[in-house]
C-alpha atoms as a PDB file:
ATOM      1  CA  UNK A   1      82.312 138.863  37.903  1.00  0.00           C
ATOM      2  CA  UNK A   2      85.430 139.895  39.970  1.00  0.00           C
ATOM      3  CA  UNK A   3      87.616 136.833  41.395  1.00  0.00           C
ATOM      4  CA  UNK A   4      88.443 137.185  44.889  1.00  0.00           C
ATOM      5  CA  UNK A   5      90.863 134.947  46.512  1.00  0.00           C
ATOM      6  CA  UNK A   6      89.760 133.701  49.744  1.00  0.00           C
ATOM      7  CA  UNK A   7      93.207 134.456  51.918  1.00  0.00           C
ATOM      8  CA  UNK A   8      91.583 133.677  55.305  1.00  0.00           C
ATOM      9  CA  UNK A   9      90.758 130.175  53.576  1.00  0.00           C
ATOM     10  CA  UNK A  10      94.080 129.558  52.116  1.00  0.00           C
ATOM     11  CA  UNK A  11      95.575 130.608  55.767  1.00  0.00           C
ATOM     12  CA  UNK A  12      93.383 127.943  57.424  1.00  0.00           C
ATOM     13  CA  UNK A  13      94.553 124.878  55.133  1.00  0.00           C
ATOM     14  CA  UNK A  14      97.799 125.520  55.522  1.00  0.00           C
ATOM     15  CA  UNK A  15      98.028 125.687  59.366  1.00  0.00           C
ATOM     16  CA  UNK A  16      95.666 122.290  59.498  1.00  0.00           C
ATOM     17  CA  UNK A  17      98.145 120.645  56.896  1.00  0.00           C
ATOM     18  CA  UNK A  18     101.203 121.693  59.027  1.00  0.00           C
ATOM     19  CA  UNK A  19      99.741 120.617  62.203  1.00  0.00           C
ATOM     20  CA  UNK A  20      98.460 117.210  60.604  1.00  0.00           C
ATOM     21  CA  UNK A  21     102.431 116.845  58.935  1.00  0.00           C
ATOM     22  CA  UNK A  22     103.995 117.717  62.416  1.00  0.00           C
ATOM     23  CA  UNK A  23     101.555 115.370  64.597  1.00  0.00           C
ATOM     24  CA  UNK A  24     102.668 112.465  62.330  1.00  0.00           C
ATOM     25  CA  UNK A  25     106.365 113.104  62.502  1.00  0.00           C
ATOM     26  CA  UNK A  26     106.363 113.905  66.180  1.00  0.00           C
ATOM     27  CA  UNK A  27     104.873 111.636  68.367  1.00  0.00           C
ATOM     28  CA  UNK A  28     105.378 111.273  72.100  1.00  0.00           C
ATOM     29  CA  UNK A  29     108.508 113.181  71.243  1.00  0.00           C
ATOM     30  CA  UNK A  30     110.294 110.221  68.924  1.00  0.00           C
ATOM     31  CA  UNK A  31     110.830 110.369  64.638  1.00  0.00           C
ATOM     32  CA  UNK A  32     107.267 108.762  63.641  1.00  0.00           C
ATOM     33  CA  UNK A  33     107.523 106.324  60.639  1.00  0.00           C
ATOM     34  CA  UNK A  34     110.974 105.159  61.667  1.00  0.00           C
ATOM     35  CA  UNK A  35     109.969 101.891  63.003  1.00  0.00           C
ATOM     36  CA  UNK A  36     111.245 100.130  66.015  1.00  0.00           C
ATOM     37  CA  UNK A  37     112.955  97.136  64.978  1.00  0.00           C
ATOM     38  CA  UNK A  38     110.100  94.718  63.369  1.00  0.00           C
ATOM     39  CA  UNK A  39     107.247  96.609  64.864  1.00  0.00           C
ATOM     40  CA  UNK A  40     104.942  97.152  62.183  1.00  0.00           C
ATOM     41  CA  UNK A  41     103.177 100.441  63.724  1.00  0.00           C
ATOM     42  CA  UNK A  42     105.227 102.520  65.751  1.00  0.00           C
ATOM     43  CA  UNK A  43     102.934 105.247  66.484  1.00  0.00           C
ATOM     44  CA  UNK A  44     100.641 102.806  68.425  1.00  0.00           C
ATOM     45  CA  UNK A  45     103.482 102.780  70.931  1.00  0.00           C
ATOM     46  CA  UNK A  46     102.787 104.752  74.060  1.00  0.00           C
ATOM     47  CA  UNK A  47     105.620 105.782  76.451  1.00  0.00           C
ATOM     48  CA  UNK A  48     105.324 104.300  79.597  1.00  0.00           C
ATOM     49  CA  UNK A  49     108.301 106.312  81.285  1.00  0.00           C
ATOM     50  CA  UNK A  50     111.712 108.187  80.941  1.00  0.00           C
ATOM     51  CA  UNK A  51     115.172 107.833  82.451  1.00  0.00           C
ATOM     52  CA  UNK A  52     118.606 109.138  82.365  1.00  0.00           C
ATOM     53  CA  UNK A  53     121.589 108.428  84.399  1.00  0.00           C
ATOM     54  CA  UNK A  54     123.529 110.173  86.892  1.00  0.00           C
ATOM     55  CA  UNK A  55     125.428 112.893  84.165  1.00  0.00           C
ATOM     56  CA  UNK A  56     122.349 113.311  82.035  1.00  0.00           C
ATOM     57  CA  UNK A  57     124.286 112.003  79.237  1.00  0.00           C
ATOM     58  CA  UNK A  58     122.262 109.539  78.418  1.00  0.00           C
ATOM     59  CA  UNK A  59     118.262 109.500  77.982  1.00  0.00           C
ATOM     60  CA  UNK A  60     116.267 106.259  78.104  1.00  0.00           C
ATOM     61  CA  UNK A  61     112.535 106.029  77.030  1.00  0.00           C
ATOM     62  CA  UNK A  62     110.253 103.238  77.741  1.00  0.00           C
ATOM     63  CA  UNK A  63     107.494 102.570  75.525  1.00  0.00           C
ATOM     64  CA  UNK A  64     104.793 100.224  75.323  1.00  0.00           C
ATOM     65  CA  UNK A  65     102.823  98.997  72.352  1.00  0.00           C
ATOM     66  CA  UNK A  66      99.040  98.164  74.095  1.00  0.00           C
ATOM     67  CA  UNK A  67      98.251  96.333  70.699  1.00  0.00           C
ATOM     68  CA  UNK A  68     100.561  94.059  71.240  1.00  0.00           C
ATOM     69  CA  UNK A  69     101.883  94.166  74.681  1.00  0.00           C
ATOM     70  CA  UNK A  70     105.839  94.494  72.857  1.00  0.00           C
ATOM     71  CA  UNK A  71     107.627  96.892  75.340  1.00  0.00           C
ATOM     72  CA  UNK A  72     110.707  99.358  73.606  1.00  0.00           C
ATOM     73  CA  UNK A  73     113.644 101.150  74.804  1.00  0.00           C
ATOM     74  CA  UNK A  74     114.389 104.477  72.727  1.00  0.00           C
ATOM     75  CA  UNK A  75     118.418 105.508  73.607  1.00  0.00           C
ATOM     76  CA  UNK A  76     119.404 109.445  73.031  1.00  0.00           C
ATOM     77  CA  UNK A  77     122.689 110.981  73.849  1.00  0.00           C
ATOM     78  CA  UNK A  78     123.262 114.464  75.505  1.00  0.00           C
ATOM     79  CA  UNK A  79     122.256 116.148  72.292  1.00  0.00           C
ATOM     80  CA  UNK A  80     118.587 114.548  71.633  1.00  0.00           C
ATOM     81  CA  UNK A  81     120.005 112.165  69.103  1.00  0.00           C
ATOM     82  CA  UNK A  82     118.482 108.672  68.636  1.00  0.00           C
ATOM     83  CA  UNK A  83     121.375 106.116  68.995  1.00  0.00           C
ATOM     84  CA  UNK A  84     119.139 102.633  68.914  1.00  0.00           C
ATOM     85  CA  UNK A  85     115.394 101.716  69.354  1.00  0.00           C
ATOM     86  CA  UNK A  86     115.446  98.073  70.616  1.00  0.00           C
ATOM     87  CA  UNK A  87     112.508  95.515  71.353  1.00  0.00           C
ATOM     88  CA  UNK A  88     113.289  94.409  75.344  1.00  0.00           C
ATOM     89  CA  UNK A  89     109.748  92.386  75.442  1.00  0.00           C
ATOM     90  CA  UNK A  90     111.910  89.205  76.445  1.00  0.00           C
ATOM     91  CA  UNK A  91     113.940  91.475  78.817  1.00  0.00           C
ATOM     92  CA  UNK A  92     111.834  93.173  81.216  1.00  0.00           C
ATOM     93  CA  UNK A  93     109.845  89.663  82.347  1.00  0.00           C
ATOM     94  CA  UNK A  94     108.767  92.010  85.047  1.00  0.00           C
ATOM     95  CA  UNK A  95     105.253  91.461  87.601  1.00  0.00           C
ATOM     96  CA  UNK A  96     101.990  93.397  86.582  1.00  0.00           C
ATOM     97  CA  UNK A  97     101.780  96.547  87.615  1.00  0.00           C
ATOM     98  CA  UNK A  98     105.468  97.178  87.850  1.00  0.00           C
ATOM     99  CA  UNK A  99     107.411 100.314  86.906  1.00  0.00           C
ATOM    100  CA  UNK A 100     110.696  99.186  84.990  1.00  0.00           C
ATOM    101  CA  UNK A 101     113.813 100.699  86.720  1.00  0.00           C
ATOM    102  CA  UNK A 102     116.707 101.610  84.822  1.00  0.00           C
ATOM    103  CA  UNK A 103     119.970 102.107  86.115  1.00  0.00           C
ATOM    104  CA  UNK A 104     123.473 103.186  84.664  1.00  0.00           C
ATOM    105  CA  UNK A 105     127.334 102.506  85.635  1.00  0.00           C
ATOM    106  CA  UNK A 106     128.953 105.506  86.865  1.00  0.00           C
ATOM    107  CA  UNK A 107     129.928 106.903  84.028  1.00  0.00           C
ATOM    108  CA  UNK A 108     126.820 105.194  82.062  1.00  0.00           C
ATOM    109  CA  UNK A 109     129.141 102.947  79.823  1.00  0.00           C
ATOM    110  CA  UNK A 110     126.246 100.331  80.812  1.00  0.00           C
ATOM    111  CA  UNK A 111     122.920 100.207  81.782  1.00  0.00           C
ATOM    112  CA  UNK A 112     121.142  97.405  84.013  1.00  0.00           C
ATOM    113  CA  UNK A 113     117.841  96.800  85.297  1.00  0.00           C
ATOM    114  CA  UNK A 114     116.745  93.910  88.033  1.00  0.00           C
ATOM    115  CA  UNK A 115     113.975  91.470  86.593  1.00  0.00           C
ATOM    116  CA  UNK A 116     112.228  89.065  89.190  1.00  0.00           C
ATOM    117  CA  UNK A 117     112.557  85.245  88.796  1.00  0.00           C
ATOM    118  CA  UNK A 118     110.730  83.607  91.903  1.00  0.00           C
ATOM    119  CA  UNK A 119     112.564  84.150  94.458  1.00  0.00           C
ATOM    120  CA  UNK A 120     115.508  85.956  93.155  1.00  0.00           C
ATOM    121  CA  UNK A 121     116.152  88.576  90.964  1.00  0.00           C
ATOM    122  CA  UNK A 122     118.268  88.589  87.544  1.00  0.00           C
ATOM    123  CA  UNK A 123     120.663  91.061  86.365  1.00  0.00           C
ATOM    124  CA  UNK A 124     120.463  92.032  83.212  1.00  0.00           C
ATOM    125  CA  UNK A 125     123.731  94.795  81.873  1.00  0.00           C
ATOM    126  CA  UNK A 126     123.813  96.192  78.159  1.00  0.00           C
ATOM    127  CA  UNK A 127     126.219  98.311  76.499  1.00  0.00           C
ATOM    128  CA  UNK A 128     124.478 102.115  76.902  1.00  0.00           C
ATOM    129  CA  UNK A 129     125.902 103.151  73.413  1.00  0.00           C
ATOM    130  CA  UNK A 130     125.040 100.360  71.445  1.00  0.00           C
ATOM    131  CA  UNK A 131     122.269  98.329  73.350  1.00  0.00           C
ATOM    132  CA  UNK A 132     124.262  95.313  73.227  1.00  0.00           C
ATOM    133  CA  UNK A 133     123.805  92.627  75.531  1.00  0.00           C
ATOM    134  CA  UNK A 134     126.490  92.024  77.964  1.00  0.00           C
ATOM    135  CA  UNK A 135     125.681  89.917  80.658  1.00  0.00           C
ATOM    136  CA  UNK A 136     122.429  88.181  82.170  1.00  0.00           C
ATOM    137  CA  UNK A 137     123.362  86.979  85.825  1.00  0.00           C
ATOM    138  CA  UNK A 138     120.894  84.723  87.203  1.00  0.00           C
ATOM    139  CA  UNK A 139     120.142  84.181  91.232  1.00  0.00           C
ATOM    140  CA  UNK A 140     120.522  87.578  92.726  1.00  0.00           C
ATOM    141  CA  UNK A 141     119.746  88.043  95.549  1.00  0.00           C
ATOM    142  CA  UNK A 142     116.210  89.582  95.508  1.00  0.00           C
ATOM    143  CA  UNK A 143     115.936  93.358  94.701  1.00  0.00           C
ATOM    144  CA  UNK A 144     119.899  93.549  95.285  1.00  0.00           C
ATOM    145  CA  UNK A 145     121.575  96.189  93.234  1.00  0.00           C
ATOM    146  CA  UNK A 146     125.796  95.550  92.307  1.00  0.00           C
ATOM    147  CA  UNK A 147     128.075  97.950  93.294  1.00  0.00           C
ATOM    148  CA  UNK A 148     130.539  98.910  90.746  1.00  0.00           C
ATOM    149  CA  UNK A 149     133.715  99.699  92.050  1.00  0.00           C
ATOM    150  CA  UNK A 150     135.571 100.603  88.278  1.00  0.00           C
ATOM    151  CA  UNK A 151     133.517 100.935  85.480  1.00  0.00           C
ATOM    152  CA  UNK A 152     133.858  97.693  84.385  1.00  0.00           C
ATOM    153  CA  UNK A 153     133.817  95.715  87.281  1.00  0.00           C
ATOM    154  CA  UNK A 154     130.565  94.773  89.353  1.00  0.00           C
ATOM    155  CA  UNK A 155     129.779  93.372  92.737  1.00  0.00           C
ATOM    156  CA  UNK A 156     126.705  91.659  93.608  1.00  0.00           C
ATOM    157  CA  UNK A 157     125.039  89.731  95.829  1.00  0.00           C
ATOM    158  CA  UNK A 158     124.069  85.648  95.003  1.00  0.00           C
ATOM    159  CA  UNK A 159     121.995  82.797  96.504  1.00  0.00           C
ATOM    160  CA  UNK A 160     123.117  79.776  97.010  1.00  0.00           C
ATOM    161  CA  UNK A 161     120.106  77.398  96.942  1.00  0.00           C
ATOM    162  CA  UNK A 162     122.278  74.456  98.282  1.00  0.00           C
ATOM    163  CA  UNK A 163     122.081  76.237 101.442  1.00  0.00           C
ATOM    164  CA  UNK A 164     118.292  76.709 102.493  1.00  0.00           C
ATOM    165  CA  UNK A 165     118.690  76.554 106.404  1.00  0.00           C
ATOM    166  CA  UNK A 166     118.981  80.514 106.634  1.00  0.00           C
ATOM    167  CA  UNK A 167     116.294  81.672 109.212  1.00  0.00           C
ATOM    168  CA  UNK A 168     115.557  84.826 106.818  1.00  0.00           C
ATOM    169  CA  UNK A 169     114.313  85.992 103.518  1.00  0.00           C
ATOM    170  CA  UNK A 170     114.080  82.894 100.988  1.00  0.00           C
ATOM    171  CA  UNK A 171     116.319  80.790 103.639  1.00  0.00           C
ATOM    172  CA  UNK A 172     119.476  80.700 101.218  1.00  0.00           C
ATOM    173  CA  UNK A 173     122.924  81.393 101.869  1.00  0.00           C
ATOM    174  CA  UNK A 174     124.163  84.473 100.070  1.00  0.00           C
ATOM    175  CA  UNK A 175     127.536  84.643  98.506  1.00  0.00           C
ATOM    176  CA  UNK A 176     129.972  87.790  97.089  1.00  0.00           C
ATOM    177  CA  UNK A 177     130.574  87.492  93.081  1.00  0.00           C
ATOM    178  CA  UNK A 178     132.059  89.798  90.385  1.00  0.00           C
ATOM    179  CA  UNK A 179     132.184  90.141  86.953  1.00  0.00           C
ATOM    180  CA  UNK A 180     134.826  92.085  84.502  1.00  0.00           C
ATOM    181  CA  UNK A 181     132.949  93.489  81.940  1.00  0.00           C
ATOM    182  CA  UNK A 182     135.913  93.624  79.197  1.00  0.00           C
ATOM    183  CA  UNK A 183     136.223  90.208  79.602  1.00  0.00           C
ATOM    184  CA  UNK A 184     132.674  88.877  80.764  1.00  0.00           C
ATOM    185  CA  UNK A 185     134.844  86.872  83.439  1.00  0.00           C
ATOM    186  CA  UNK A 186     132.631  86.387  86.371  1.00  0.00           C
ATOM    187  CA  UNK A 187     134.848  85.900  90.059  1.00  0.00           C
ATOM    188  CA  UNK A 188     133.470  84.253  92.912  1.00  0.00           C
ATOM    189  CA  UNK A 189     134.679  86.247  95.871  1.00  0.00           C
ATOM    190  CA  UNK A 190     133.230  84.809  98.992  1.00  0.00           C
ATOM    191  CA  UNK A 191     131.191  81.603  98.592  1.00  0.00           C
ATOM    192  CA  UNK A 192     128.590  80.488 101.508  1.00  0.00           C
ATOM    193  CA  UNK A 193     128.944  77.729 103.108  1.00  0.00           C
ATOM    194  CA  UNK A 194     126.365  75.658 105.535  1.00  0.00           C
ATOM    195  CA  UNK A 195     127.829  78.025 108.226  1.00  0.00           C
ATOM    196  CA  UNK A 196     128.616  80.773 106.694  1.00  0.00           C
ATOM    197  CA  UNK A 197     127.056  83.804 104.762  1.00  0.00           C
ATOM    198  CA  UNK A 198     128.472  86.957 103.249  1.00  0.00           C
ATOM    199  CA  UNK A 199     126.761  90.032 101.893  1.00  0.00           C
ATOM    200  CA  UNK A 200     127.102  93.698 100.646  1.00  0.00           C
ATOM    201  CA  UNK A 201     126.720  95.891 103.179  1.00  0.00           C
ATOM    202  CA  UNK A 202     124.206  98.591 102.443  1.00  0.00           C
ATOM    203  CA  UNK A 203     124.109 101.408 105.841  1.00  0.00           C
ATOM    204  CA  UNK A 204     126.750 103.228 104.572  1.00  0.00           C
ATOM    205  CA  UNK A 205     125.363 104.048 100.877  1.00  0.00           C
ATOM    206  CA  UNK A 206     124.100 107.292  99.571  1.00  0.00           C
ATOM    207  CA  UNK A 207     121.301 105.808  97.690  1.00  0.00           C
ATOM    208  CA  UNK A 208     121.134 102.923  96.338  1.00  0.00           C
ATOM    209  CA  UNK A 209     122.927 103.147  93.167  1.00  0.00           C
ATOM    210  CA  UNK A 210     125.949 105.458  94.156  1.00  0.00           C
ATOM    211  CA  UNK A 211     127.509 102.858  97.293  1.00  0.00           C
ATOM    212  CA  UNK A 212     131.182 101.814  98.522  1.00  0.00           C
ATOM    213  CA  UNK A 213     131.695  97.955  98.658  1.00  0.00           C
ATOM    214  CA  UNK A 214     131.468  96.763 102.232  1.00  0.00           C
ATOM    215  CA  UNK A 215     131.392  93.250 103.065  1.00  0.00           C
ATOM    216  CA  UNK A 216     130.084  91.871 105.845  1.00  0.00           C
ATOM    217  CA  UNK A 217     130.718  88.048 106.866  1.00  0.00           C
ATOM    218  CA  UNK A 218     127.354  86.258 108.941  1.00  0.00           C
ATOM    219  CA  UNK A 219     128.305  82.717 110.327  1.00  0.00           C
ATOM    220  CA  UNK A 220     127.588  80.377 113.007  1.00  0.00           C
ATOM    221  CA  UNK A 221     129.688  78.275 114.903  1.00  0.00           C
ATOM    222  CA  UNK A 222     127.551  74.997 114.192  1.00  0.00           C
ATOM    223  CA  UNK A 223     124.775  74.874 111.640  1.00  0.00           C
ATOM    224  CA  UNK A 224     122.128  74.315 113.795  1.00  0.00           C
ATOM    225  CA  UNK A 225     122.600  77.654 115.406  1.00  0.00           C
ATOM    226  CA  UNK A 226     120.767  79.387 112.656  1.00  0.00           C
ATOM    227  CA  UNK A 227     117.660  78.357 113.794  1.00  0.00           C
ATOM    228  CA  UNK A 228     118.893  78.902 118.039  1.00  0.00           C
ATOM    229  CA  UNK A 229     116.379  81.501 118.736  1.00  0.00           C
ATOM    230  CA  UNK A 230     116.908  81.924 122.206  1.00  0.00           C
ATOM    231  CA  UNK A 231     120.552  82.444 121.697  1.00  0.00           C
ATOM    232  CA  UNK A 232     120.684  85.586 120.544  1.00  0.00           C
ATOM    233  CA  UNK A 233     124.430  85.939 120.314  1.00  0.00           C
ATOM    234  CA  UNK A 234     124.427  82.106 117.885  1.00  0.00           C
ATOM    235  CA  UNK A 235     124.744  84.201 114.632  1.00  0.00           C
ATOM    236  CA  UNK A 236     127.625  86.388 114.616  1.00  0.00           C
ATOM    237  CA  UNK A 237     128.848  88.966 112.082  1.00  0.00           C
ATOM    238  CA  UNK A 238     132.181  90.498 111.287  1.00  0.00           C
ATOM    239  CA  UNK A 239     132.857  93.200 108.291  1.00  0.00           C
ATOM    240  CA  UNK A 240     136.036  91.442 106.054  1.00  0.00           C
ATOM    241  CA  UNK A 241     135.781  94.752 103.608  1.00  0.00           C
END
């Protein structure tokens, strides 16, 4: 009896054991099998959302294992390489049901992202290349980006929770600060004081990540004017930037 061999067959295995090889290496476009730091089972992770800054040098994926609730940034340069995977569970302390927001310097040396802490917000700035950690700056004013006006230099906005007579927001004075990101020297600029308040002036910004620093003083004459409501003219303002 003649031997035939079954081509159609043979065809058939091989495209189901290159689809099977190419699922497992591929998944939710990242290397499968290379784990992410101790993370035992990387392809449970599912990605949760993708970012890149302004010059589309840099690509930033977000990915959450739903095993273990462990949340994962995945860092690729211009050219699709993987630089770092990094566990940011601890990082992104973040409310349910929030997006994570990832933002870059302006030429993407760093990258920063606001987390909520009761009232305030934190700052939290890594090193894009490496994933370092450069800086965590507590009691920002809430949902208040910095404004960067060198690459390594960073304004933002502070409260001062000495001062809680402010007829507004969380009722805290709000002070100027920057920090030097060579040197991890942080500068307070304008402090508050019982009559006085100072912020970054947001009107004339093209969005809120790409902004000139503007400065705007708020004060009273005495400090019970804050809470003068029929005095309309009590709180004053005048831009020192």
């Amino acid at each position: 009896m003649e031997n035939k061999i079954n081509y159609p067959f043979i065809l058939m295995i091989i495209l189901v054991t290159s689809i099977v090889w190419l699922t497992g290496f591929y998944v939710f476009g990242r290397p499968a099998g290379d784990n992410v730091m101790t993370n035992s089972n990387s392809d449970s992770l599912v990605l949760s959302s993708a970012h890149s800054d302004r010059t589309n040098k840099f690509k930033a994926l977000h990915l959450i294992d739903p095993n273990t609730n462990k949340q994962y940034l995945e860092m690729y340069d211009e050219n699709g390489n993987l630089l770092y995977k990094a566990d940011y569970t601890d990082a992104l302390n973040l409310p349910d049901n929030t997006s994570v927001k990832i933002y870059w310097s302006p030429t993407g040396k760093y990258f920063y992202f606001l987390n909520y802490v009761g009232f305030n917000s934190q700052l939290n700035i890594y090193e894009t290349s490496t994933g370092l950690e450069k800086a965590i700056i507590p009691n920002i004013t809430l949902g208040q980006l910095p404004v960067w006006t060198e690459e390594d230099t960073a304004f933002f906005q502070t409260s001062h929770n000495e001062f809680t007579n402010r007829p507004w927001g969380t009722g805290s004075g709000t002070g100027i600060s920057s920090i030097d990101l060579s040197t991890l020297k942080i500068t307070e600029q304008n402090s508050a004081t019982s009559t006085e308040d100072y912020y970054i002036d947001t009107d004339l910004c093209v969005n809120e990540v790409i902004c000139t620093l503007r400065i705007t003083k708020r004060y009273v004459e005495n400090e019970e004017d804050w809470s003068d409501y029929e005095n309309q003219n009590a709180i004053k303002t005048e831009r020192i930037l």
